[in-house]
Protein backbone atom coordinates (compact mmCIF):
# COMPACT_ATOMS: atom_id res chain seq x y z
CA UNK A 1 -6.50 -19.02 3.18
CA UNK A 2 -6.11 -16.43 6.31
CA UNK A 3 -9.04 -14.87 8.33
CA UNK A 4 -9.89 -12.19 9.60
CA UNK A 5 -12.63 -12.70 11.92
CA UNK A 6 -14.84 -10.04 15.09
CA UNK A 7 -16.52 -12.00 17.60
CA UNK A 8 -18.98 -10.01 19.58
CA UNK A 9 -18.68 -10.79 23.35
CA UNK A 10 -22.64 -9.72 24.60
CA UNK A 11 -25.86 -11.45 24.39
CA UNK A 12 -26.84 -8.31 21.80
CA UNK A 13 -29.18 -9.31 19.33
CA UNK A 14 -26.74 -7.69 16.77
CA UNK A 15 -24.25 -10.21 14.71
CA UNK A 16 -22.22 -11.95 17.07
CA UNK A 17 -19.54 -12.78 14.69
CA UNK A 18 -18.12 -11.76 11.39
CA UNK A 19 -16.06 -13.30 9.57
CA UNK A 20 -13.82 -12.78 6.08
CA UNK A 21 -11.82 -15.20 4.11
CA UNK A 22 -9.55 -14.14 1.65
CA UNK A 23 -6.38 -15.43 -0.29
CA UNK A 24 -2.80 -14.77 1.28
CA UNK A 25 -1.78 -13.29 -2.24
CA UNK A 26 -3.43 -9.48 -1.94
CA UNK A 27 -1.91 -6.48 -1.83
CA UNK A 28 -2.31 -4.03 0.78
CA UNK A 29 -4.69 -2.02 -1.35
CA UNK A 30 -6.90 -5.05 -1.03
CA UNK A 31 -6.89 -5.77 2.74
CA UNK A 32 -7.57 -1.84 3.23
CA UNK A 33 -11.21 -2.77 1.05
CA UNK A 34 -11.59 -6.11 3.51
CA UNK A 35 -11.23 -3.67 6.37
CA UNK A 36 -13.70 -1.14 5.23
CA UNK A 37 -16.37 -4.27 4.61
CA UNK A 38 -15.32 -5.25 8.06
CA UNK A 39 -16.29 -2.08 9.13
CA UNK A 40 -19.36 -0.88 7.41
CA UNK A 41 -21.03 -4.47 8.42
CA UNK A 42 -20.31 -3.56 12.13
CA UNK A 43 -22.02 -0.89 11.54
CA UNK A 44 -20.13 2.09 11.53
CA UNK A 45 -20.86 5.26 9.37
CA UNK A 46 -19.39 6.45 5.96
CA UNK A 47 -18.25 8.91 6.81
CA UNK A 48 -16.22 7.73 9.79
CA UNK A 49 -14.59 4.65 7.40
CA UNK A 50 -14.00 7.05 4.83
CA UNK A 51 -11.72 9.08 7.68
CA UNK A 52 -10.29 6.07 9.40
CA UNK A 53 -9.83 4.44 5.73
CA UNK A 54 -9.15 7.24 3.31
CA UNK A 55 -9.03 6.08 -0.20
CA UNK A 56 -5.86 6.28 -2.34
CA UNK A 57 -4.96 9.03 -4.35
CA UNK A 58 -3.92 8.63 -8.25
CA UNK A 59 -3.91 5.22 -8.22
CA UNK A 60 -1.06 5.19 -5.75
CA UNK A 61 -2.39 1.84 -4.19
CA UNK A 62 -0.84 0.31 -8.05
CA UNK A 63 2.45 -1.99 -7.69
CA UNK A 64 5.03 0.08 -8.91
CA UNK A 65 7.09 -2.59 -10.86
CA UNK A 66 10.30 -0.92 -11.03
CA UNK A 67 10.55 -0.36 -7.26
CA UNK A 68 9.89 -4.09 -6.53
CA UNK A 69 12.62 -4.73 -9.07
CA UNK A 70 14.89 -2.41 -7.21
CA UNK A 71 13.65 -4.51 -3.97
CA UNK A 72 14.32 -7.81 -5.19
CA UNK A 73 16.85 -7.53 -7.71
């Protein structure tokens, strides 16, 4: 299981941690949606995740099979 975890470092009365647990096996697609949770419960706007975290186009975030085969093979 990995983390990925913000601890806040002021006596706000804001969360002073987050933190995510998630399975090792997920594909980058996946830890870009972590992020973007990550993100929106810090509090940031849509708009500025949508820019810093644009969302994939065509379903390009899909495992191409064939290339992996290429990879590994």
């Amino acid at each position: 299981m990995d983390k990925l975890v913000y601890h806040r470092c002021d006596d706000s009365k804001e969360p002073q941690k987050i933190d995510f647990e998630f399975k090792r096996e997920i594909t980058a697609y996946e830890f870009r949606n972590i992020c973007v949770r990550m993100a929106s419960a810090l509090g940031y706007s849509n708009g500025s995740i949508e820019n810093a975290f644009p969302k994939p186009k065509d379903n390009e975030h899909e495992v191409d099979k064939r290339q992996l085969k290429l990879l590994f093979d």
